[in-house]
Protein backbone atom coordinates (compact mmCIF):
# COMPACT_ATOMS: atom_id res chain seq x y z
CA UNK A 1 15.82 -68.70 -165.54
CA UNK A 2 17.16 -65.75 -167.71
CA UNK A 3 20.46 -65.64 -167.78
CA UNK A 4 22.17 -61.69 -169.16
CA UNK A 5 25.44 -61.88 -170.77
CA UNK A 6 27.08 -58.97 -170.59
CA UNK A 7 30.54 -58.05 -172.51
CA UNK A 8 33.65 -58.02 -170.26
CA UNK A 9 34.60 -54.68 -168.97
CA UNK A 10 38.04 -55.18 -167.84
CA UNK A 11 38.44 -51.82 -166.33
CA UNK A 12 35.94 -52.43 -163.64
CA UNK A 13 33.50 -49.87 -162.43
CA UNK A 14 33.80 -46.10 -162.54
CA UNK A 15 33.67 -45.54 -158.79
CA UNK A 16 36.86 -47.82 -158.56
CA UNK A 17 38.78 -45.70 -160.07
CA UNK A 18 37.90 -42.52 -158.57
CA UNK A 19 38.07 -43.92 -154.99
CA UNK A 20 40.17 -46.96 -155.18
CA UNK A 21 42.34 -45.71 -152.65
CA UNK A 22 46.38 -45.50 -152.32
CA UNK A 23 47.93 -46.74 -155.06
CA UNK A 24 45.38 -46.66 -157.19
CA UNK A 25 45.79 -44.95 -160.50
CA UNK A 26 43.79 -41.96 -160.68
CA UNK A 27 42.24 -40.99 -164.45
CA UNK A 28 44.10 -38.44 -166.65
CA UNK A 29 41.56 -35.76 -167.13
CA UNK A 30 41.22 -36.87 -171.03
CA UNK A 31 40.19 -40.02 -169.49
CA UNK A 32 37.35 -38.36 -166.97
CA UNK A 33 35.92 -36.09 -169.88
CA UNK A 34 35.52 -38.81 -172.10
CA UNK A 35 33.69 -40.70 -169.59
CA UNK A 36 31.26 -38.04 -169.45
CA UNK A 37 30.76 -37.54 -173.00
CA UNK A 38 30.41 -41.16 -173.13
CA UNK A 39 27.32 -41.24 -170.37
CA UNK A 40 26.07 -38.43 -172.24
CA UNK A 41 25.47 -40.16 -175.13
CA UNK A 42 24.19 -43.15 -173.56
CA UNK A 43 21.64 -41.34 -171.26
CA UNK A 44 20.22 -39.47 -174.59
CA UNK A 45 20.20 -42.78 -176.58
CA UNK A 46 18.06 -44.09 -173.34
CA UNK A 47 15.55 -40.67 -173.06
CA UNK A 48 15.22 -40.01 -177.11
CA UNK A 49 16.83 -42.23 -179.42
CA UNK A 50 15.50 -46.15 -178.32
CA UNK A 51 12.61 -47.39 -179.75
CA UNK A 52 11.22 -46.79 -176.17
CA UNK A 53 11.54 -44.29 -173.68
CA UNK A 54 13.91 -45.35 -170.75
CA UNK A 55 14.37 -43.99 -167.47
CA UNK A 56 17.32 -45.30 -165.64
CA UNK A 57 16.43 -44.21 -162.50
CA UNK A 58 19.79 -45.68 -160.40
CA UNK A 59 22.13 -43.00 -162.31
CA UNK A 60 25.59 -43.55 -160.45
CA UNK A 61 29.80 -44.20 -160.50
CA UNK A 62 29.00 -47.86 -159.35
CA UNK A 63 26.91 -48.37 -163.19
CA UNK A 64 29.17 -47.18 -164.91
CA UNK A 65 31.56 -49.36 -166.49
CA UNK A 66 34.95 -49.09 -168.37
CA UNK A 67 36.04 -51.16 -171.12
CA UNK A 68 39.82 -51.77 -172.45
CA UNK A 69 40.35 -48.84 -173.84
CA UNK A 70 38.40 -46.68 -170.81
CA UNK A 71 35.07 -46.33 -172.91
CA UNK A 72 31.82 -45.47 -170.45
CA UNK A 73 29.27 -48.15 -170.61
CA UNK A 74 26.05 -47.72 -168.88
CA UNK A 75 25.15 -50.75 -167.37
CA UNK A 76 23.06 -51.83 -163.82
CA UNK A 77 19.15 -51.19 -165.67
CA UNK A 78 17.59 -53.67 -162.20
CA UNK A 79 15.56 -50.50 -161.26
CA UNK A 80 15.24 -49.01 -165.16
CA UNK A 81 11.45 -48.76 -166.52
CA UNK A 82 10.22 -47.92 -170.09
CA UNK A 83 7.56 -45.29 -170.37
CA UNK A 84 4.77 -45.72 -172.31
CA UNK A 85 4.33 -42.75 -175.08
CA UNK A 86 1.97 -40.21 -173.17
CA UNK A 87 3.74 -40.37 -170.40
CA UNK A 88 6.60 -38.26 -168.68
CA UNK A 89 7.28 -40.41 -165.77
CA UNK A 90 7.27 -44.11 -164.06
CA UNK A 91 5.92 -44.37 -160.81
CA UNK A 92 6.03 -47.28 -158.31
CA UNK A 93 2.89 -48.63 -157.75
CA UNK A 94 3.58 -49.56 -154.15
CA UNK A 95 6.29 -46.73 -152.81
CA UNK A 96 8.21 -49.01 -150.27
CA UNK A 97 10.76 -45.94 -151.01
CA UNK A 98 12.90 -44.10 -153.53
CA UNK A 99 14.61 -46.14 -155.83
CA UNK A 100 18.08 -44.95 -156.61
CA UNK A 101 21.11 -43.87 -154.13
CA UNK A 102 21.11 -41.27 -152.24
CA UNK A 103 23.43 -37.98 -153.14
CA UNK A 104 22.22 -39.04 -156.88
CA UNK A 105 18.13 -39.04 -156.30
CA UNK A 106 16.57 -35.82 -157.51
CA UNK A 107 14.41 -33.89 -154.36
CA UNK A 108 11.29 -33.90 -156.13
CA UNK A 109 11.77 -37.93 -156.19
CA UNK A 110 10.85 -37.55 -152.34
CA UNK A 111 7.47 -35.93 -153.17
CA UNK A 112 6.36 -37.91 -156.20
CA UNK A 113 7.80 -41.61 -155.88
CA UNK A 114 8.16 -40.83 -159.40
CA UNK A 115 11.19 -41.38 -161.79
CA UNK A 116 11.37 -38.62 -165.23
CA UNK A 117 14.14 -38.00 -167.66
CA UNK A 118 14.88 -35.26 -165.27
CA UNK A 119 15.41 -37.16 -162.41
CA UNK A 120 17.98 -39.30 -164.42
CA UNK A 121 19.40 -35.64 -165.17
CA UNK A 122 19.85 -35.28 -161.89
CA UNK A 123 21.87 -38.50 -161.63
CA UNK A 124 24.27 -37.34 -164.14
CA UNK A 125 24.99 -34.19 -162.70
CA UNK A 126 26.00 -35.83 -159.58
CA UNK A 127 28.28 -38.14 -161.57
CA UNK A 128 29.64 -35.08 -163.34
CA UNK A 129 30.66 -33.25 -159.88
CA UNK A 130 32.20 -36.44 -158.73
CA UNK A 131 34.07 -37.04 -161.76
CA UNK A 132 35.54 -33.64 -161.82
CA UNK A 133 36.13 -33.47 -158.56
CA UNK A 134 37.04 -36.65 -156.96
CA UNK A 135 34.53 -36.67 -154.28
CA UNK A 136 31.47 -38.60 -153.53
CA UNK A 137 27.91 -36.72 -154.29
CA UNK A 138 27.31 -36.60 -150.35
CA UNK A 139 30.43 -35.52 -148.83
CA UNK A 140 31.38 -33.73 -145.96
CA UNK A 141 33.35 -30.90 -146.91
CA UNK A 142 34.02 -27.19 -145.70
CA UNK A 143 30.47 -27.88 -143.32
CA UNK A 144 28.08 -29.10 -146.27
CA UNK A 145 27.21 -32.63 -146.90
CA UNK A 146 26.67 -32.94 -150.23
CA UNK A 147 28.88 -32.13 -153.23
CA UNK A 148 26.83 -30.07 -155.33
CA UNK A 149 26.53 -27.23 -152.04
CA UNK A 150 30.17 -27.11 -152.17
CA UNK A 151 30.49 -26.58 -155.86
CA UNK A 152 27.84 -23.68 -156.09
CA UNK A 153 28.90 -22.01 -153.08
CA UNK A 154 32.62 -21.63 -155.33
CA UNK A 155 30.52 -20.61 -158.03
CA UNK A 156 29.37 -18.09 -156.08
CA UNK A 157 32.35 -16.89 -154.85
CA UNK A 158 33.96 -17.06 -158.86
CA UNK A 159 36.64 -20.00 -158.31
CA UNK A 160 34.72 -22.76 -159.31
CA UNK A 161 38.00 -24.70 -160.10
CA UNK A 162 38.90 -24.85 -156.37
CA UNK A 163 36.97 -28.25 -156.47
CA UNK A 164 38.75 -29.76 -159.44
CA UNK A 165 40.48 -33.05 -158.13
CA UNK A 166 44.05 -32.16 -156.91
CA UNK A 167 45.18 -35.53 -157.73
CA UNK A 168 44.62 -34.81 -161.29
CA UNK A 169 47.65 -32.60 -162.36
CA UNK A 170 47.46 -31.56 -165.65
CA UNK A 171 44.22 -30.61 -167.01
CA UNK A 172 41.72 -28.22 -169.42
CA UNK A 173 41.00 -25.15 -167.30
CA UNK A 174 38.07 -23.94 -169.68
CA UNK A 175 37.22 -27.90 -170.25
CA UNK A 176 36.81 -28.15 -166.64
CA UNK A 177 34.83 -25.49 -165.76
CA UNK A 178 32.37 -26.60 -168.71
CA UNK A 179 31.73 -29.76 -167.00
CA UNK A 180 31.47 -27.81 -163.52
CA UNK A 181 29.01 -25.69 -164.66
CA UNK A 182 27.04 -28.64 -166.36
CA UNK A 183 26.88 -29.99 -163.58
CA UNK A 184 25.57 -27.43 -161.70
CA UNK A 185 22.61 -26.98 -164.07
CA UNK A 186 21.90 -30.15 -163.79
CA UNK A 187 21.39 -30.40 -160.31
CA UNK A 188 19.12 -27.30 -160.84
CA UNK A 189 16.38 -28.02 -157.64
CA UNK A 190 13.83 -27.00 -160.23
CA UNK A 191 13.40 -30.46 -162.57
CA UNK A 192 12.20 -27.80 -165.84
CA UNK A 193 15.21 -26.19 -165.27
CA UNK A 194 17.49 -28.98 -166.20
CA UNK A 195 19.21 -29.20 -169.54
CA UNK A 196 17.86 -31.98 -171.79
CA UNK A 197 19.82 -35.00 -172.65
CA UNK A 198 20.24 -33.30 -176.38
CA UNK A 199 21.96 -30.15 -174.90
CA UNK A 200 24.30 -32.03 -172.43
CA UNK A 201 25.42 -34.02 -175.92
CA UNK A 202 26.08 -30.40 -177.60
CA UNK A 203 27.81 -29.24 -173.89
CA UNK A 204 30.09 -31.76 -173.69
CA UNK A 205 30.89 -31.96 -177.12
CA UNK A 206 31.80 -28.23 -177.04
CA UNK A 207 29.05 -27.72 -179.64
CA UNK A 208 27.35 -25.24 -177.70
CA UNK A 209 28.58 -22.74 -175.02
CA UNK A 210 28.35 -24.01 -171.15
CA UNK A 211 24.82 -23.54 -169.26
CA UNK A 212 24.49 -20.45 -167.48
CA UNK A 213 23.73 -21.05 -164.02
CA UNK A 214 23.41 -18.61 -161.12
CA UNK A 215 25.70 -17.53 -159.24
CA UNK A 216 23.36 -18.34 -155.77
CA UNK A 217 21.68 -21.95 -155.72
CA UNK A 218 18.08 -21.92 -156.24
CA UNK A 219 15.73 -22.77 -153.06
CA UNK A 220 13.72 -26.14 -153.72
CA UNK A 221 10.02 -25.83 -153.60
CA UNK A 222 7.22 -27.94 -153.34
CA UNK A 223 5.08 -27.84 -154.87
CA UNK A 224 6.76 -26.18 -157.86
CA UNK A 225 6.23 -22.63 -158.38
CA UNK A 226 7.54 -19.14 -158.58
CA UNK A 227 11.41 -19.60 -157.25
CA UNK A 228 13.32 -16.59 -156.47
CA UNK A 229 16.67 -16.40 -156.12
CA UNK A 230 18.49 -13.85 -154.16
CA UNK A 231 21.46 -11.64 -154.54
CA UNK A 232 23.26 -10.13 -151.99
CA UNK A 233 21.54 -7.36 -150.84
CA UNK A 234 18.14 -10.05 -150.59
CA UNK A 235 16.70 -8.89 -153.73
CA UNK A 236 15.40 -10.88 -156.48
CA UNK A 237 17.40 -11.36 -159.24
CA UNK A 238 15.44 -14.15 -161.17
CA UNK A 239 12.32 -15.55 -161.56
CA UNK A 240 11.13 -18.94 -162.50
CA UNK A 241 7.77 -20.45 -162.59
CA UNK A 242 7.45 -24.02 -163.25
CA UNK A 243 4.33 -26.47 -162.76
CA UNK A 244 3.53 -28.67 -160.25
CA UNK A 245 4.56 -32.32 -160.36
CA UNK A 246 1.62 -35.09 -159.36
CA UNK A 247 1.68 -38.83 -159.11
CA UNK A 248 -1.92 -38.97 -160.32
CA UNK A 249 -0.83 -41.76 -162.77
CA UNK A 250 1.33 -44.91 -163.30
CA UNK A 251 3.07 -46.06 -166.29
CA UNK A 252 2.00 -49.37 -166.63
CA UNK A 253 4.73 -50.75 -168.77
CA UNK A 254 7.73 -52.57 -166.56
CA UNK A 255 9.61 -53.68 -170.10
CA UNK A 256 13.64 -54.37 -168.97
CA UNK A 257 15.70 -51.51 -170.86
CA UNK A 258 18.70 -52.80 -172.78
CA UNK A 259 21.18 -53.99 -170.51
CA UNK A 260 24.34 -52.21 -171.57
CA UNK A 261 24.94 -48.61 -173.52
CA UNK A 262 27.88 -47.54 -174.73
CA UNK A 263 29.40 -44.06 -175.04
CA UNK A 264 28.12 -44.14 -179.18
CA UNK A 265 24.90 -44.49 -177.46
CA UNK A 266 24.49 -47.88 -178.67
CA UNK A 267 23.19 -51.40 -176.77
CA UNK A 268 26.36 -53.24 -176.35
CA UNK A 269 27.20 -56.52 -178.07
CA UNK A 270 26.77 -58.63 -175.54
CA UNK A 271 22.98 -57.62 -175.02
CA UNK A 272 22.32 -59.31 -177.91
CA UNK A 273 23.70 -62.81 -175.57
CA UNK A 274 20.41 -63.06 -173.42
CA UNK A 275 19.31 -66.12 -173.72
CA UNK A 276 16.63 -68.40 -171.65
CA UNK A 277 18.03 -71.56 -169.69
């Protein structure tokens, strides 16, 4: 039997403190945007910085756990697969269903069975919303049911930071509406349309300018192809072509990814505790 020992995280689970109801302590918003840098870092360490390729593929507030001093570690890798080199994706070689949650599974997941580094982008930008805003990804809320509707139809109407968490109080206007807008982008319908895990690092560490993302939310597709979107008077004010996802292939490897990240983007000390009884 294969026991993991995993360092103590005293503060619990993300999604405890978002929703732990009265009396709960909500987060400052230093606390929430350090949580996000912190997953950040973790999700690029898993995508491009391990000695293998890792798709987490179960993204959510539940995973993510807070140390003493509120630091994001990335923990919960049951349904996380390594990818071999030449490949993009991990599929399920029987596809009893979706992995994941729902509210945090990428639409193209529904098509492919497959899990990609943009699927897992996906994931974050749900977390993102729900950190920002203090809601759950699928919600219902002013007649749409899931989070990231709400949030682009304010986009659209230019007061994004209508959905910032009222409990907060005090917080970074321009901050804010960074994160809002990154996560927007990346629950872009379009998977190639997603930032990469490098410029979500540079985002959130205010390297880099927030994503651009349009003002109406782009139509999902499948397969993949030319994607309009449309302004107000129904004409087309973008065009984007991306290619067509298949599940013509399975990754083969099924190699466990380290068990705990941490918001340096580091395995966690207590990884290093596995041991065989």
């Amino acid at each position: 039997m294969l026991l993991l020992v995993y360092d103590y995280m005293p503060n619990g689970s993300l999604d405890q403190h978002l929703f732990g109801g009265p009396g709960k302590p909500s987060l400052s918003w230093e606390r929430r945007y350090n949580v996000i840098t912190g997953v950040a870092s973790a999700l690029h360490y898993l995508h491009d910085e391990y000695d293998q390729r890792v798709v987490h593929r179960d993204l959510k507030a539940s995973n993510i756990m807070l140390d003493s001093n509120f630091n994001a570690r990335l923990g919960d890798f049951g349904l996380a697969r390594a990818l071999e080199t030449d490949k993009t994706s991990y599929a399920e070689i029987e596809l009893g269903g979706v992995p994941g949650t729902l509210g945090y599974i990428a639409p193209e997941c529904f098509h492919t069975g497959k899990a990609t580094r943009e699927s897992d982008v996906f994931g974050f930008g749900a977390v993102v919303l729900e950190v920002v805003c203090g809601r759950r990804p699928r919600c219902d809320i002013a007649g749409f049911k899931f989070l990231s509707d709400w949030v682009w139809k304010l986009h659209q109407e230019d007061r994004i930071l209508d959905s910032v968490d009222p409990r907060l109080g005090d917080y970074v206007p321009e901050d804010a509406q960074r994160m809002l807008l990154l996560g927007l982008a990346c629950s872009h319908p379009i998977p190639v349309e997603r930032p990469t895990t490098q410029a979500m690092v540079q985002i959130v560490s205010r390297a880099v300018a927030p994503p651009v993302v349009p003002p109406f939310k782009p139509a999902f597709v499948w397969p993949s192809g030319p994607v309009e979107e449309q302004g107000d008077a129904g004409t087309s004010s973008r065009l984007t072509t991306s290619s067509a996802v298949t599940s013509s292939h399975h990754a083969s490897s099924t190699e466990r990814a380290p068990q705990c990240l941490s918001r340096e983007g580091h395995v966690g000390p207590g990884d290093a505790s596995s041991s065989n009884v």
